[in-house]
Protein backbone atom coordinates (compact mmCIF):
# COMPACT_ATOMS: atom_id res chain seq x y z
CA UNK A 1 -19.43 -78.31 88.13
CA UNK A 2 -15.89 -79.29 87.72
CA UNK A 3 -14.53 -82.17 86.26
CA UNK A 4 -10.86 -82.57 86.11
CA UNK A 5 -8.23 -84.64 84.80
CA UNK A 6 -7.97 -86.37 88.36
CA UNK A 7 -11.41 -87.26 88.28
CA UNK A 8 -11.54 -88.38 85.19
CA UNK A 9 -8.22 -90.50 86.01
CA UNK A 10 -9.91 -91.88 89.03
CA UNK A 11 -13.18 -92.63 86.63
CA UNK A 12 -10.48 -94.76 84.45
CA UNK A 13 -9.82 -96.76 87.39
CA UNK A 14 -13.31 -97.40 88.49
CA UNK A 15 -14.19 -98.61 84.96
CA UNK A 16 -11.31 -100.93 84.75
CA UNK A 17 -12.51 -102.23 88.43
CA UNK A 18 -15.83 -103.01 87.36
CA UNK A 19 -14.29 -104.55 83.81
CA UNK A 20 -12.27 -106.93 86.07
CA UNK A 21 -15.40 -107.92 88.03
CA UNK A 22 -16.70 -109.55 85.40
CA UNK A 23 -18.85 -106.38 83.39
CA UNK A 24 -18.04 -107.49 79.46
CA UNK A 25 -20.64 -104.49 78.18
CA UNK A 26 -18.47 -101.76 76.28
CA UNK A 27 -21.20 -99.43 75.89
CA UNK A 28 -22.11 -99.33 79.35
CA UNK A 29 -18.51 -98.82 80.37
CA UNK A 30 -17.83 -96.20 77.81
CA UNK A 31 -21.05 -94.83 78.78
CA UNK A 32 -19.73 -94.82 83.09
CA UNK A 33 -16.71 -93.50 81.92
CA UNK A 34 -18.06 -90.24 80.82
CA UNK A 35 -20.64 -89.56 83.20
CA UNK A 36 -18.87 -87.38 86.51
CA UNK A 37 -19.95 -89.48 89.51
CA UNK A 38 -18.58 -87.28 92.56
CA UNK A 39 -21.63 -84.75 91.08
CA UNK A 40 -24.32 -86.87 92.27
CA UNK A 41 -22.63 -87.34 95.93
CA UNK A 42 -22.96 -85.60 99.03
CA UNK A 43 -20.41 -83.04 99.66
CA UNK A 44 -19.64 -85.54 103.33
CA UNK A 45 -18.47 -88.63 100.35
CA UNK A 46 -17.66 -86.98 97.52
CA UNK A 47 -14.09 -88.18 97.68
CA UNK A 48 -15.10 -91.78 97.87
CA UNK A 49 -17.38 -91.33 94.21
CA UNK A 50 -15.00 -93.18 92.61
CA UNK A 51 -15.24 -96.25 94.75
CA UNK A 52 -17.19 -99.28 94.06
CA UNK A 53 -19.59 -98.70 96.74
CA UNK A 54 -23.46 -97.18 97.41
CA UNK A 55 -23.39 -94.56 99.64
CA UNK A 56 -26.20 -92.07 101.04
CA UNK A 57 -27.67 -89.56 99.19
CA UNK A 58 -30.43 -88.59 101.71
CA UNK A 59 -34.49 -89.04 102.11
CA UNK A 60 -32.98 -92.57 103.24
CA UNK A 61 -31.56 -93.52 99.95
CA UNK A 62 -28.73 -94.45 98.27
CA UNK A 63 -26.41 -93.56 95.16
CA UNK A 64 -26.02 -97.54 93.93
CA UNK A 65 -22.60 -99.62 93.38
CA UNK A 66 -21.03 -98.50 90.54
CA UNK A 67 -20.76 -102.81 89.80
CA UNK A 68 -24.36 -102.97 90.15
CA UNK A 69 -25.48 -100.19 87.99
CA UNK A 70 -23.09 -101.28 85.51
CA UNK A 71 -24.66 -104.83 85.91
CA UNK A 72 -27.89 -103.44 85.71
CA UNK A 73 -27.71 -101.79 82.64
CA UNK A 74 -25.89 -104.69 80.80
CA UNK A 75 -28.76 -106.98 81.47
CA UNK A 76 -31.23 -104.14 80.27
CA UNK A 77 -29.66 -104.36 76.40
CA UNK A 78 -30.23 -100.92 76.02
CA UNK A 79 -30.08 -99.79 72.08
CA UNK A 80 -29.76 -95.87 70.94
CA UNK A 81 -33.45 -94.17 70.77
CA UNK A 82 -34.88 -96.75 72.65
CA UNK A 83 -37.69 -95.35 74.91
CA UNK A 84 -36.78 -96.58 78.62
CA UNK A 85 -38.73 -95.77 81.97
CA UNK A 86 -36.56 -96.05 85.11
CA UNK A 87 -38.49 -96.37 88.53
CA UNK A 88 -36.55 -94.78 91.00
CA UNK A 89 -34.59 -91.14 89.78
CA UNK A 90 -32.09 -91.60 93.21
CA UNK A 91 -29.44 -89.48 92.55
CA UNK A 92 -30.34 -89.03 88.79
CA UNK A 93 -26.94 -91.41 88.34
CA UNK A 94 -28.43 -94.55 86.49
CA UNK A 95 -30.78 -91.81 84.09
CA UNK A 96 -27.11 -90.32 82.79
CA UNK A 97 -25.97 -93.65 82.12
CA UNK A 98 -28.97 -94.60 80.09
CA UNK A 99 -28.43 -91.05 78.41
CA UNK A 100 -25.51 -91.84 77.63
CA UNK A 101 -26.24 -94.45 76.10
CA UNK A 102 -28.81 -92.83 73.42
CA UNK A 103 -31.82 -93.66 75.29
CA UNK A 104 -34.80 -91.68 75.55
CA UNK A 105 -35.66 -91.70 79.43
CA UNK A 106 -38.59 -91.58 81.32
CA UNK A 107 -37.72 -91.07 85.13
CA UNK A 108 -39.58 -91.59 87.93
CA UNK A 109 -39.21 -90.48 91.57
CA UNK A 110 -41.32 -90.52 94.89
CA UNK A 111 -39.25 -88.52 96.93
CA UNK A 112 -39.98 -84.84 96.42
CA UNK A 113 -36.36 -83.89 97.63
CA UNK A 114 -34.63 -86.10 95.56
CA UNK A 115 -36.90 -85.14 92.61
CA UNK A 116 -36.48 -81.62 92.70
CA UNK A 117 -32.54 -81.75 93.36
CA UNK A 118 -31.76 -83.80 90.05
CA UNK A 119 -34.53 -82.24 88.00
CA UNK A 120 -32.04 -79.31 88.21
CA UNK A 121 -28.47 -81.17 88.12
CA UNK A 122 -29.24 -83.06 85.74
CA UNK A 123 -30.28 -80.62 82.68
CA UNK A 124 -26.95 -78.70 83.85
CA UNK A 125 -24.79 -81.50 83.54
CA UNK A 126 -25.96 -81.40 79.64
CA UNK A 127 -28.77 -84.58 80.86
CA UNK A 128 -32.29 -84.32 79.67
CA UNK A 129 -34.29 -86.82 80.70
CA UNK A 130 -37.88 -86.30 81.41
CA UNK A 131 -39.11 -86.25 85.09
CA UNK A 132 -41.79 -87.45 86.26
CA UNK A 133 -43.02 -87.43 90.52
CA UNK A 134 -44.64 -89.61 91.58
CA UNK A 135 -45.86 -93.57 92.38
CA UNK A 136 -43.45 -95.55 89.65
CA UNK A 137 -45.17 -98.47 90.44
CA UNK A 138 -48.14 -97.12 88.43
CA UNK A 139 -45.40 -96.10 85.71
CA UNK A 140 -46.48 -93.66 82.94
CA UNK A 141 -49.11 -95.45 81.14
CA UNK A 142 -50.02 -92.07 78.96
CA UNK A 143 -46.56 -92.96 77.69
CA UNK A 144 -46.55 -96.35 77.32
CA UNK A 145 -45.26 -98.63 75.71
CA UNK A 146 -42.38 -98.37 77.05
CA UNK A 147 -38.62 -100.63 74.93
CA UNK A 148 -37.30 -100.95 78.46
CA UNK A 149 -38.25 -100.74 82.02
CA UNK A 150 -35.73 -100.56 84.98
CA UNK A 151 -37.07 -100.75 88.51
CA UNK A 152 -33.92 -99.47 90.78
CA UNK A 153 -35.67 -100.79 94.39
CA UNK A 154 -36.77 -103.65 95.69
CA UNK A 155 -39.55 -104.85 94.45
CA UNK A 156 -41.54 -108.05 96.70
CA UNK A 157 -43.48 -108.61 93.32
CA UNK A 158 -43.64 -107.59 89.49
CA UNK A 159 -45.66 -104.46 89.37
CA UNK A 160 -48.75 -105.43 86.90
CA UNK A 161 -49.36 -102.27 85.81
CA UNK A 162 -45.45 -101.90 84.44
CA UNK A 163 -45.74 -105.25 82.65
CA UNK A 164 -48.88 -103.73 80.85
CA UNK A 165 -46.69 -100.74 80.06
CA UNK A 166 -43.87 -102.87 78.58
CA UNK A 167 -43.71 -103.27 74.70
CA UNK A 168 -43.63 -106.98 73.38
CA UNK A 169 -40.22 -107.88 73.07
CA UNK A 170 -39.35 -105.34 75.70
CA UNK A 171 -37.00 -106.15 78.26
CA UNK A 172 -37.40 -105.44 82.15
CA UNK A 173 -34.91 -105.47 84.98
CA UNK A 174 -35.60 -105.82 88.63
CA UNK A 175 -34.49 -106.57 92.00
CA UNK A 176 -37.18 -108.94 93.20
CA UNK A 177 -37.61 -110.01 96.57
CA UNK A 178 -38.23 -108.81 100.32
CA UNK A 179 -36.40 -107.02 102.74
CA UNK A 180 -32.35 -108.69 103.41
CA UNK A 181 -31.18 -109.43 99.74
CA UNK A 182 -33.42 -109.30 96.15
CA UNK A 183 -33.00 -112.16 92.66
CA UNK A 184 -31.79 -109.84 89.69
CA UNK A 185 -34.40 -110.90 87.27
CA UNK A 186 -35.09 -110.33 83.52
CA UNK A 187 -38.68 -110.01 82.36
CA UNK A 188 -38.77 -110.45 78.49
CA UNK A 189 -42.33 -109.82 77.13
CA UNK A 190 -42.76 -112.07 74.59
CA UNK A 191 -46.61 -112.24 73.61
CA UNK A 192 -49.72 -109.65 75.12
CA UNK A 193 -49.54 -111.83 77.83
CA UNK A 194 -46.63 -114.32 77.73
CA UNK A 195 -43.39 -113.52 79.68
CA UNK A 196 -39.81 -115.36 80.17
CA UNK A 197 -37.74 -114.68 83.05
CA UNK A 198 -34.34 -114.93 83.50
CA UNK A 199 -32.26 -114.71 86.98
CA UNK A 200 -29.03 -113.27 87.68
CA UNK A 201 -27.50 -113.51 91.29
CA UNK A 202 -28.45 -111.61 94.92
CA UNK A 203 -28.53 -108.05 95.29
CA UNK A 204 -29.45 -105.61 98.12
CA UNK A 205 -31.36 -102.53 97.29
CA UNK A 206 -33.86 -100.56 99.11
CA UNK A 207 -37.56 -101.31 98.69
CA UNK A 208 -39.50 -100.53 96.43
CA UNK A 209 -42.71 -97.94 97.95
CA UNK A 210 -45.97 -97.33 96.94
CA UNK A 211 -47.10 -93.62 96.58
CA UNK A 212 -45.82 -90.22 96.93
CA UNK A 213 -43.35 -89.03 100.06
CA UNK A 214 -45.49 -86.28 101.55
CA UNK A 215 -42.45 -83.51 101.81
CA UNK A 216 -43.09 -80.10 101.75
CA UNK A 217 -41.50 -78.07 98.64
């Protein structure tokens, strides 16, 4: 697991490419410049980690835009030792950023391969979330309530079951929408029952599926 001076040059760059495009968060670029991107890529693209693109990361999904991450994560407010569930592991990227930022994370992923693969590269890269397999749009209600919630697919509605899981005052981030292109929208809980929403601009992700992927360990 190397990380050298040239990636960390390259990471410099990146960070300063996202800063231009508008990200104003300091914590969540401080927190992108220390975590090694090109060791959640697939040997075939790990010289492009340091682009400001998604690329493929197998089981038909992707590692996400460093911009929309970043973007992501801003909206989210994350504070140190708040307790955040993110639906959708991927790559295990996002869960070091949140790290990174002090948070205590909850991870959840449907696809076995995926699962398994940054249940181990993540603790070795110094990460410790906790990992959980399975359907996230059921969430982890023996865990709940949850500060934070962060959906990282699309999502055609907002999951009930999460929204029961998210403390009052808590903040949640999601694409929503159908296939094509997804709202970034904020869900602030603000009574047992009472929500705001906010929206911030079109994004593309992959959707959001119910249940388990059925592959074989």
């Amino acid at each position: 697991m190397h990380d050298t001076y040239r990636h960390k040059g390259l990471r410099k760059k990146l960070v300063d490419e996202v800063r231009s495009k508008g990200i104003k968060d300091e914590r969540v670029l401080e927190a992108m410049s220390r975590v090694p991107r090109h060791l959640f890529m697939d040997s075939g693209f790990v010289h492009f980690a340091y682009r400001d693109q998604a690329f493929p990361i197998g089981a038909g999904q992707t590692i996400s835009q460093p911009y929309t991450v970043a973007f992501q994560t801003g909206l989210l407010q994350v504070r140190k030792h708040d307790k955040v569930l993110e639906i959708g592991t991927g790559s295990g990227y996002q869960a070091a950023i949140l790290v990174e930022m002090g948070a205590k994370v909850y991870t959840i992923e449907r696809q076995r391969e995926l699962f398994l693969k940054t249940q181990s590269l993540l603790p070795a890269m110094g990460y410790k979330p906790r990992f959980f397999y399975g359907d996230g749009s059921e969430g982890l209600p023996a865990f709940a309530p949850f500060d934070r919630i962060l959906i990282t697919a699309a999502a055609r509605e907002i999951p009930p079951k999460l929204l029961e899981q998210l403390k009052t005052g808590g903040r949640m981030v999601l694409p929503l929408g159908g296939e094509g292109s997804q709202v970034m929208t904020v869900v602030v809980k603000t009574g047992e029952d009472e929500y705001e929403k906010e929206e911030h601009g079109y994004f593309v992700f992959v959707p959001l599926l119910k249940g388990k992927s059925q592959d074989k360990l």
